[in-house]
Protein backbone atom coordinates (compact mmCIF):
# COMPACT_ATOMS: atom_id res chain seq x y z
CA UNK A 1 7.65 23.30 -16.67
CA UNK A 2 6.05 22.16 -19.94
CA UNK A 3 7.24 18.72 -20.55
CA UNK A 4 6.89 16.48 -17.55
CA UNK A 5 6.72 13.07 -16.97
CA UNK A 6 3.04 11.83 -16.36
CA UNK A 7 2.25 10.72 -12.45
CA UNK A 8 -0.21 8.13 -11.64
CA UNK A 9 -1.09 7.85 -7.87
CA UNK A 10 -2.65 4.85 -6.75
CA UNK A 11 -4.58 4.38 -3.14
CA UNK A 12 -5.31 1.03 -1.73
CA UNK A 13 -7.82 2.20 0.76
CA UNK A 14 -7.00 1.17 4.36
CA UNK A 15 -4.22 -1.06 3.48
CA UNK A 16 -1.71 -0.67 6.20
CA UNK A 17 -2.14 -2.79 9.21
CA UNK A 18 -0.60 -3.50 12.47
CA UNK A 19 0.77 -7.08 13.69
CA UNK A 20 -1.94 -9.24 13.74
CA UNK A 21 -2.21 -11.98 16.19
CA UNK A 22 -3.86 -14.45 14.32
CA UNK A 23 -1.13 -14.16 11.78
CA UNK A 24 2.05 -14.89 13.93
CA UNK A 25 2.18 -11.02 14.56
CA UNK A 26 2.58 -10.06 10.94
CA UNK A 27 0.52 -7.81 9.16
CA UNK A 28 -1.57 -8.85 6.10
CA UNK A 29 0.74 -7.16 3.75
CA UNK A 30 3.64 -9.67 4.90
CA UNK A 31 1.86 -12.43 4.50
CA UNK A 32 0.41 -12.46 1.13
CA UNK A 33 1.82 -13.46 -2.05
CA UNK A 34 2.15 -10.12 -4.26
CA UNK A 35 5.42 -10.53 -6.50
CA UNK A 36 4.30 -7.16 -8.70
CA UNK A 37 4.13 -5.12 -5.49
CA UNK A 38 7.55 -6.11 -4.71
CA UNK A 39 8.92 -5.74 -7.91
CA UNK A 40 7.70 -1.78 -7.72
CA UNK A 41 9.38 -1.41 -4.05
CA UNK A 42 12.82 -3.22 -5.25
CA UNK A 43 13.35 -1.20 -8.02
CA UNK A 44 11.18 2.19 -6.77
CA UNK A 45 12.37 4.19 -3.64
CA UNK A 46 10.34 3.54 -0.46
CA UNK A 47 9.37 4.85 2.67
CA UNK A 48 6.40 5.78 5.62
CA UNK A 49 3.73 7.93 5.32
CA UNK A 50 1.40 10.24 8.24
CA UNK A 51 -1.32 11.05 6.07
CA UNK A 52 -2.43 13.86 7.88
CA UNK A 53 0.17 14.08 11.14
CA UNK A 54 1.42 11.42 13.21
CA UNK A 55 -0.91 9.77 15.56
CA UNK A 56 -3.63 11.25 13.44
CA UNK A 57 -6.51 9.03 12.70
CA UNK A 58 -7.17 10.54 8.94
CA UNK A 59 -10.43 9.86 7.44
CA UNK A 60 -10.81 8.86 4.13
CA UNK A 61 -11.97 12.11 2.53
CA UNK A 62 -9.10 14.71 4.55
CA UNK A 63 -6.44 12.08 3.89
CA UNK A 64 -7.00 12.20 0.04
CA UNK A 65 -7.09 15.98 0.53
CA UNK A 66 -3.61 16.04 2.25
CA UNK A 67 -2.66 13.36 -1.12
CA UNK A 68 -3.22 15.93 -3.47
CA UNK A 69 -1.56 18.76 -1.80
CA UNK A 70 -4.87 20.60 0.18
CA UNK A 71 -4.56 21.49 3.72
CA UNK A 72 -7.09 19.79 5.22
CA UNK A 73 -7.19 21.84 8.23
CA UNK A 74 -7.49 24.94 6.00
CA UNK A 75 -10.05 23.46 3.59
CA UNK A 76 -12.11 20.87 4.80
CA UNK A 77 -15.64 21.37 5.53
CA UNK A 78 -16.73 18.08 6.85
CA UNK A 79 -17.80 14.89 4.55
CA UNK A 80 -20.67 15.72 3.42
CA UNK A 81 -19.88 18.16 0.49
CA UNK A 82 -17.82 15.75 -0.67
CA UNK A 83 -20.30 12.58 -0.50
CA UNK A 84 -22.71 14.81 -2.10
CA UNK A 85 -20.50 16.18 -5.05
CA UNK A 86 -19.88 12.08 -5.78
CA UNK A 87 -22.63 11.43 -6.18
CA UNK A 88 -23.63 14.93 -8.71
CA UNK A 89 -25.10 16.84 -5.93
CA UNK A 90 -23.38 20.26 -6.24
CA UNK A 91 -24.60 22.51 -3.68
CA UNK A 92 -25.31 26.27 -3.79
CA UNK A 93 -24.27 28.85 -0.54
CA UNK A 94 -25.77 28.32 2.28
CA UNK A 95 -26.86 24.64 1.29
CA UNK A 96 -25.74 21.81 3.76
CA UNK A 97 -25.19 18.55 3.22
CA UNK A 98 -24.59 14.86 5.32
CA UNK A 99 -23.53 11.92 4.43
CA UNK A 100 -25.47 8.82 5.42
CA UNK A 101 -26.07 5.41 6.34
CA UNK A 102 -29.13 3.26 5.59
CA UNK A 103 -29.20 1.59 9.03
CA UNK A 104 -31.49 -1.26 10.59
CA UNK A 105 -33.23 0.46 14.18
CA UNK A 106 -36.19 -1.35 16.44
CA UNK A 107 -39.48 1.18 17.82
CA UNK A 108 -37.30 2.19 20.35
CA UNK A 109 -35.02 3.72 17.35
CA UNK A 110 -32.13 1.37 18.95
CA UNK A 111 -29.60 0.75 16.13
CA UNK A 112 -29.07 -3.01 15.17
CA UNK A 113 -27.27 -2.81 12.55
CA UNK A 114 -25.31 0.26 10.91
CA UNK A 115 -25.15 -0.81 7.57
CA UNK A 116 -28.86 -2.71 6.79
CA UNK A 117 -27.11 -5.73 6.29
CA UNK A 118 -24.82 -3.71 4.22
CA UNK A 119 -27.78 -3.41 1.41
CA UNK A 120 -27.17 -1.78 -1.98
CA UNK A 121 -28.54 -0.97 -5.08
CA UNK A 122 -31.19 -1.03 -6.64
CA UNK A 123 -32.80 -1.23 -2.88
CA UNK A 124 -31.49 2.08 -1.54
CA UNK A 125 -32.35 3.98 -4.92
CA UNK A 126 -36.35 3.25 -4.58
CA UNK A 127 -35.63 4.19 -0.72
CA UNK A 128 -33.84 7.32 -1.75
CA UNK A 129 -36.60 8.01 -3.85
CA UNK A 130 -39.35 7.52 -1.18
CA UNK A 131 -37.19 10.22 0.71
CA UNK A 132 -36.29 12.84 -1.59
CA UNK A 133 -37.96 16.25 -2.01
CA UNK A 134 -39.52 15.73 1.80
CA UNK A 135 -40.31 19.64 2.84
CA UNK A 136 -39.36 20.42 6.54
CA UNK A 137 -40.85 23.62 6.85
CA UNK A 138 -39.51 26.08 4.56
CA UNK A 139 -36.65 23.86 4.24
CA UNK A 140 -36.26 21.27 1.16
CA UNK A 141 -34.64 17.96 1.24
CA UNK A 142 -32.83 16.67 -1.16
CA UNK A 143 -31.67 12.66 -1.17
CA UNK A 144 -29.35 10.47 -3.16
CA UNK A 145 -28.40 6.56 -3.18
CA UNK A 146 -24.28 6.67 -2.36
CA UNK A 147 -22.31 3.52 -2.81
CA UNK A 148 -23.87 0.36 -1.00
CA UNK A 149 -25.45 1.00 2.17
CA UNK A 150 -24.04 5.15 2.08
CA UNK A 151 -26.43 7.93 0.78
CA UNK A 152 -26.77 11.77 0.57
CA UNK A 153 -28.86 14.32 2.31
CA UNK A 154 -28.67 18.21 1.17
CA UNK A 155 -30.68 20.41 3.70
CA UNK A 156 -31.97 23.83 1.27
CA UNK A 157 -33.14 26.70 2.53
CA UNK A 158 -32.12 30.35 4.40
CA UNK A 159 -30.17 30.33 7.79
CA UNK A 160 -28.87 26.44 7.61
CA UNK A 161 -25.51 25.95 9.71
CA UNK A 162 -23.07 22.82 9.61
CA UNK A 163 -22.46 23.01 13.01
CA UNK A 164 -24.65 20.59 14.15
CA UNK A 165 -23.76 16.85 15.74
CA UNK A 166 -24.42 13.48 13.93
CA UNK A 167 -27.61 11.74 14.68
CA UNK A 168 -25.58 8.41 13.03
CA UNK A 169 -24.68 6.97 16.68
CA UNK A 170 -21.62 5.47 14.91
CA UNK A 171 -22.08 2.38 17.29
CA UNK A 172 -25.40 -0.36 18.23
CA UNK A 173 -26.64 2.04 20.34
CA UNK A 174 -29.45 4.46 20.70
CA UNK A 175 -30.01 6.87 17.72
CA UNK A 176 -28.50 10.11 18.77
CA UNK A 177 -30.62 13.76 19.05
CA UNK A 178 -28.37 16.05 16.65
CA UNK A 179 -27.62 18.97 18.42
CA UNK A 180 -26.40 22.53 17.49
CA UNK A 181 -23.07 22.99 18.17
CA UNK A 182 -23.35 26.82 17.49
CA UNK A 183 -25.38 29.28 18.20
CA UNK A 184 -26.97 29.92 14.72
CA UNK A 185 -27.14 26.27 14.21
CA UNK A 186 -30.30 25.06 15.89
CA UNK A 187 -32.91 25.69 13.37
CA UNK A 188 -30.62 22.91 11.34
CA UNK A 189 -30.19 20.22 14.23
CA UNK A 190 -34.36 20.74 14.62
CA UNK A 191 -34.35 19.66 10.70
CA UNK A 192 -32.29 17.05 10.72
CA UNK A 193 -34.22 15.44 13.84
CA UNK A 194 -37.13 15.89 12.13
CA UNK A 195 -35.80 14.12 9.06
CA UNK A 196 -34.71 10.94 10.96
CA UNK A 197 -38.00 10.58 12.44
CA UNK A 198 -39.85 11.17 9.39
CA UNK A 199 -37.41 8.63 7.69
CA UNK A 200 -38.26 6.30 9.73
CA UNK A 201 -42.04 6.70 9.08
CA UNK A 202 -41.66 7.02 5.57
CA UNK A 203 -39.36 3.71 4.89
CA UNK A 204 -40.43 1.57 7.61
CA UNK A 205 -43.35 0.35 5.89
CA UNK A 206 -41.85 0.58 2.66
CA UNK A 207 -42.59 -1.69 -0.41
CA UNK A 208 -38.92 -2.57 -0.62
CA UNK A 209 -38.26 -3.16 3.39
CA UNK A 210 -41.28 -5.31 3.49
CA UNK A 211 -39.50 -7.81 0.51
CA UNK A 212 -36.82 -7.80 2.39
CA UNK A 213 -37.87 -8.83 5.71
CA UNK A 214 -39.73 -11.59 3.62
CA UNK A 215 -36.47 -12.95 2.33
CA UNK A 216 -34.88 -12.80 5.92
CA UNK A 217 -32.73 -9.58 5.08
CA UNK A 218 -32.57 -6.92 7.36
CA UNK A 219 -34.88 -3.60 6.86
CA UNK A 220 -33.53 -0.27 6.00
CA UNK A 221 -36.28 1.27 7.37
CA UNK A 222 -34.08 5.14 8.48
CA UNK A 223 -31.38 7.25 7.31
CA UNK A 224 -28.91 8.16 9.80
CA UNK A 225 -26.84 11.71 8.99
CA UNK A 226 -23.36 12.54 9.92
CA UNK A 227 -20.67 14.69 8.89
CA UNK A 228 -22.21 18.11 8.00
CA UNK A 229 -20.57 20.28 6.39
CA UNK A 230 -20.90 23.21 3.48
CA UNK A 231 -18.89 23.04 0.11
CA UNK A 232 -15.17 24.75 0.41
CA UNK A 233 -13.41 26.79 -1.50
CA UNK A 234 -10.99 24.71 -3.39
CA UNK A 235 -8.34 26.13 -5.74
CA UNK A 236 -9.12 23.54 -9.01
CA UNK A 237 -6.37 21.01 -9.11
CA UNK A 238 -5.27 21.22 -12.81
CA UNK A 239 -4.51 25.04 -12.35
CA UNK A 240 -2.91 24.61 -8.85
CA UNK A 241 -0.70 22.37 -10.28
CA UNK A 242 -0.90 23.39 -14.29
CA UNK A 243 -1.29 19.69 -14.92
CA UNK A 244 -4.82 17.72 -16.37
CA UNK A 245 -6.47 15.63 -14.13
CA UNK A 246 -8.38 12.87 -14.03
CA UNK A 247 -10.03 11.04 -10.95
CA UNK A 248 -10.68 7.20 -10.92
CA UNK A 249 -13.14 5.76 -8.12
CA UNK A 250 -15.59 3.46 -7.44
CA UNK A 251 -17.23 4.99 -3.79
CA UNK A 252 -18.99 8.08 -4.27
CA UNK A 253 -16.71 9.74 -1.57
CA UNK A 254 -13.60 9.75 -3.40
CA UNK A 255 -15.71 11.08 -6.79
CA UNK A 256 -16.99 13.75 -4.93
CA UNK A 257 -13.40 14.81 -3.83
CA UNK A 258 -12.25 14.58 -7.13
CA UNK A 259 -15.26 16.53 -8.67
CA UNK A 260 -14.39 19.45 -5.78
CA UNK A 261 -10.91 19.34 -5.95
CA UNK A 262 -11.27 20.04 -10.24
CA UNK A 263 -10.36 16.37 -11.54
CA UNK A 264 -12.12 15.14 -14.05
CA UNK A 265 -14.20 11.86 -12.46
CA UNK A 266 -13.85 8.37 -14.41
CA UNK A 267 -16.99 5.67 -13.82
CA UNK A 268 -15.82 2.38 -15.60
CA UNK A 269 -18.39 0.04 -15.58
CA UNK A 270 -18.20 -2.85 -13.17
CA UNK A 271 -16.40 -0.67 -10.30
CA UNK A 272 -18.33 -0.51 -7.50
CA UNK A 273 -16.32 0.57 -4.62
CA UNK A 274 -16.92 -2.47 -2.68
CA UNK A 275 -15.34 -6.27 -2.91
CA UNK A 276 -17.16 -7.33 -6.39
CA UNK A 277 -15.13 -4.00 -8.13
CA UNK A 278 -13.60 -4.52 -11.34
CA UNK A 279 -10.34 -3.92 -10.73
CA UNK A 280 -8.89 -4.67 -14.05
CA UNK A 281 -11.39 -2.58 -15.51
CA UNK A 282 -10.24 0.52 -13.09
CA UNK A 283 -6.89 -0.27 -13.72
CA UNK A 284 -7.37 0.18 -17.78
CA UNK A 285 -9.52 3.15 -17.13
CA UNK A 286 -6.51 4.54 -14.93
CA UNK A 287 -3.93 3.95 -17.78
CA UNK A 288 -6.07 4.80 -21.14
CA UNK A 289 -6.34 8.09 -18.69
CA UNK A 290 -2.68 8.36 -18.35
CA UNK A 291 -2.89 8.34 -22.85
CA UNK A 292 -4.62 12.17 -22.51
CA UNK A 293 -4.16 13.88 -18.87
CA UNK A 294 -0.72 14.62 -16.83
CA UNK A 295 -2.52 13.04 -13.52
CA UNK A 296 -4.24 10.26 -12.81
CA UNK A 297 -5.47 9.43 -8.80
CA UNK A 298 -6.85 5.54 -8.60
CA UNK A 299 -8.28 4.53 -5.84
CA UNK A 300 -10.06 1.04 -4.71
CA UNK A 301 -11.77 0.67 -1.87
CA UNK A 302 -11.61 -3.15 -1.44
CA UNK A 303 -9.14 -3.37 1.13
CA UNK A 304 -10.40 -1.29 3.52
CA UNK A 305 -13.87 -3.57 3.33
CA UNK A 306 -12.12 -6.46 4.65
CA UNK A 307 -10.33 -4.76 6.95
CA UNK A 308 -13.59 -2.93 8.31
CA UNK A 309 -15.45 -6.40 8.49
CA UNK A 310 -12.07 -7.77 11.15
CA UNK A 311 -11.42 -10.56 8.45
CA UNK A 312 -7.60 -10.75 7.69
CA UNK A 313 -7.81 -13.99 4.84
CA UNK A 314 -9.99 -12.13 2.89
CA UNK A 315 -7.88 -8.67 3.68
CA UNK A 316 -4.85 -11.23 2.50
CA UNK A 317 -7.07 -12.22 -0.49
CA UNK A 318 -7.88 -8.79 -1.68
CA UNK A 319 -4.03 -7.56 -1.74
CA UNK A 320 -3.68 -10.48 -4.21
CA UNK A 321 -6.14 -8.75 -6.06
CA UNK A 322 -4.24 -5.64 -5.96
CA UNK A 323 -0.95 -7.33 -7.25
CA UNK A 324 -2.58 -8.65 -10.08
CA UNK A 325 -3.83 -5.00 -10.69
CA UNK A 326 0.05 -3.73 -10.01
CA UNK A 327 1.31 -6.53 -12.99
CA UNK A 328 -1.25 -4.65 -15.28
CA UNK A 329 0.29 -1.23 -14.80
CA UNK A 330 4.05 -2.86 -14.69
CA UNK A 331 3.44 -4.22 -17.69
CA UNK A 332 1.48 -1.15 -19.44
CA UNK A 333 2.19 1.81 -17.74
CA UNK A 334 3.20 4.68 -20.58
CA UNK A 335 7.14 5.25 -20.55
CA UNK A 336 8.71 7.19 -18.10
CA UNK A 337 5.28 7.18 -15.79
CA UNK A 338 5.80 8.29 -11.83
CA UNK A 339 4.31 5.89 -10.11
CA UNK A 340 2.90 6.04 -6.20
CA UNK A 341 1.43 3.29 -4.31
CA UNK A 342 0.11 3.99 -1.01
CA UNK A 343 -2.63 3.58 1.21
CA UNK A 344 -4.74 6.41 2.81
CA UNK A 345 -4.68 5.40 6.05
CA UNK A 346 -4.14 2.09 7.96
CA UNK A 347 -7.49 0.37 9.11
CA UNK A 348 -6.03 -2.76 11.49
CA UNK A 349 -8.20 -5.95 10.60
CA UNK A 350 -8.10 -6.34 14.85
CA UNK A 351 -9.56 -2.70 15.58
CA UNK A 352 -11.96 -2.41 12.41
CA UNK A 353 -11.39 0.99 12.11
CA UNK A 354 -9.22 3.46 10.60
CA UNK A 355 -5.45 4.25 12.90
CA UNK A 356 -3.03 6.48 13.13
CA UNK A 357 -0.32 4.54 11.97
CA UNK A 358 1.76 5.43 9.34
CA UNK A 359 1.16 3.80 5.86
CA UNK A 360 3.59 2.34 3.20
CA UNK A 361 4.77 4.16 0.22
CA UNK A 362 6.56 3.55 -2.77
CA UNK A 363 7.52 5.69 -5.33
CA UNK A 364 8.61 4.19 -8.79
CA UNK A 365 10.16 5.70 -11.69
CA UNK A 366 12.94 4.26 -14.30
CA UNK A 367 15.37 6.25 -12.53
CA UNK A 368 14.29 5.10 -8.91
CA UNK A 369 17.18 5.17 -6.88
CA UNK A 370 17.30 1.59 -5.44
CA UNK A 371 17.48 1.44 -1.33
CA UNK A 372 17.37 -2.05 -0.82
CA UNK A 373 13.65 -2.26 -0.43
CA UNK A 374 12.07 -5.61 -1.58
CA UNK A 375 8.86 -5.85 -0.20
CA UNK A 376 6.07 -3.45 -0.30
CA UNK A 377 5.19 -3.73 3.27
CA UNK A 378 4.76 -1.53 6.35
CA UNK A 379 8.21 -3.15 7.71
CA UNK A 380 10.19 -3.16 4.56
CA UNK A 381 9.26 0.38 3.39
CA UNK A 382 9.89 1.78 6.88
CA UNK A 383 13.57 1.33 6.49
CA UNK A 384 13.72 2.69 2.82
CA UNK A 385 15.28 6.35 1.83
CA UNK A 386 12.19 8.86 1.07
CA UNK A 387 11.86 8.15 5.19
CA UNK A 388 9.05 9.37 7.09
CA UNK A 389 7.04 11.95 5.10
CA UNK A 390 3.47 13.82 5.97
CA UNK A 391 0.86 13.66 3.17
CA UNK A 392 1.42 17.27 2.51
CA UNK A 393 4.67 16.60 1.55
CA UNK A 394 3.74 14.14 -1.30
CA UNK A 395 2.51 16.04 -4.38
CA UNK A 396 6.08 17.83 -3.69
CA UNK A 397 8.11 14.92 -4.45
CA UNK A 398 5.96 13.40 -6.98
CA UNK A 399 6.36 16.85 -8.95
CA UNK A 400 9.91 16.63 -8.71
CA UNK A 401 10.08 13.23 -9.74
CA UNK A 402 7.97 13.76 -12.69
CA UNK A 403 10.42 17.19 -13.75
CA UNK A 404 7.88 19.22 -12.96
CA UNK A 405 9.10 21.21 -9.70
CA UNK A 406 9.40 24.71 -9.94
CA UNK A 407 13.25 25.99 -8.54
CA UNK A 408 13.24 27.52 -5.30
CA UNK A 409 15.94 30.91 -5.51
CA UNK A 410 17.83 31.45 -8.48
């Protein structure tokens, strides 16, 4: 259909939650103040969402797959690809890539701390640096500096598989061996061993870990790879869905899907993907985006910090962020926008980690059939009229609601 109303799709990463103790057995959502939320869910239509499947634990890079309408057990690859592409490393056949974690280990290469006292830039760029263009072999390496603590390794060279296991331990314990998991995979599980140790040669004595551990801040001193995977074959967005596109993201993850999946990738300044992001700035980037292209997918990553660190005031705190970013797109948002706020997945401030749980979702337009909803809330949206939906089933409804649905029979 030519003329269709524009659709703007915004994910508050990690948002949902489950009753939290400490909170009379309401979730952070409930508790905080967020009138512009509210207004969208009282005059929007609301329901539940499984991101991937119910019971499904989504990560953050399948569940924005299943948000724009991919089959993430048809097309994903694993996260590296997609960390990579974020961060402008496009890979070419055969080329592998991880994502990573700048971690904090002892001799023994016991972890102590998964994040390096969740360090950043301009740190991890000089250690990326130190890293990049290692040879293993006949094999080149190829490093980046992700968001914060997060970086990129891209494994070159003939016969590389993905099907190898994470050295990342994903826990304080004892760096893992990776291991093939296949049986053409073991001359890449022997690379990406050699790579950790090496790492941890090459940046334990390093210029920048040594200032560090001078001011009292914990070393960075290896790189810990996980999530392997080889770049998929993605129909492009804007001609799956004969709409332009535009991406808007702080954490290299989310950029990298976007890049991948054919949107056009926004960088405002001052968006960072962590708690200091802009998000006023995003939000203006989102809407002077909504001015040229048919799409827009926003996402900030905030939320699913605090819930990640266990802390539920500050998890409160940051969806009073997020309201005062919903009152900039009440007020502004072009006429007759479609409007979807959602979360990718719930990450409970008491488990620290992403759940299965379904996730609120409200869909807004001027013609919003009202159901009564007045909170935006994983309680309140549960009992509103779009129900309980999969992810898959999104892009679906947001096409229809934006006139842009093509008729099934005659």
């Amino acid at each position: 259909m030519e003329h269709g109303k524009k659709i703007l799709m915004i994910v508050m990463d990690g948002l949902g939650d489950r009753a939290v103790k400490s909170l009379d057995y309401r979730t952070p959502l409930q508790c905080a103040r967020k009138p512009n939320l509210d207004w969208f869910a009282s005059n929007g239509t609301s329901g539940i969402m499984d991101v991937i499947a119910p019971g499904i634990r989504p990560g953050s890079d399948t569940s924005h797959l299943a948000l724009l309408g991919y089959d993430p057990y048809k097309v994903y690859t694993g996260r590296g690809p997609f960390e990579a592409a974020g961060v402008g490393l496009v890979g070419k056949a055969g080329d592998v890539a991880f994502r990573c974690n700048f971690a904090t280990v002892d001799s023994r290469f016991n972890v102590l701390d998964r994040r390096a006292g969740r360090i950043k830039e301009p740190d991890t760029t000089e250690l990326a640096k130190a890293l990049d263009g290692m040879n293993i072999g006949d094999i080149k390496v190829v490093v980046r500096e992700a968001t914060e603590h997060r970086a990129v390794l891209m494994l070159q060279g003939r016969d590389l598989s993905p099907r190898v296991s994470d050295a990342d331990p994903h826990a304080l314990t004892t760096v893992q061996t990776s291991r093939p998991l296949g049986p053409d995979a073991a001359r890449t599980s022997e690379a990406v061993n050699e790579f950790v140790r090496r790492s941890y040669e090459v940046l334990n004595d390093h210029p920048v870990n040594e200032r560090r551990a001078s001011e009292g801040l914990l070393p960075a001193n290896i790189l810990l790879p996980r999530g392997a995977g080889v770049f998929p074959d993605i129909q492009p967005f804007p001609e799956r869905y004969e709409m332009s596109a535009s991406g808007v993201a702080g954490v290299s993850l989310i950029r990298g899907i976007c890049r991948v999946c054919g949107l056009e990738v926004i960088e405002p300044p001052g968006c960072t993907g962590g708690m200091d992001t802009d998000m006023e700035a995003k939000t203006c980037a989102a809407l002077k985006e909504l001015d040229r292209k048919d799409f827009v997918l926003m996402n900030v990553k905030a939320s699913d910090v605090t819930s990640h660190d266990g802390d539920p005031s500050r998890k409160i705190e940051t969806i009073e962020r997020l309201d005062g970013m919903a009152r900039i797109i009440r007020k502004d948002m072009p006429e007759g926008t479609v409007v979807a706020l959602m979360a990718d997945h719930c990450t409970p401030v008491e488990l620290g980690d992403h759940s299965g749980d379904p996730v609120p979702l409200t869909i807004y337009t001027e013609n919003s059939i009202k159901d009564g909803t007045m909170s935006y809330d994983e309680v309140s949206c549960a009992r509103g009229a779009l129900g309980r939906i999969r992810g898959m089933d999104l892009m679906p409804i947001l096409l229809d609601k934006a006139d842009r649905a093509e008729k099934f029979g005659a």
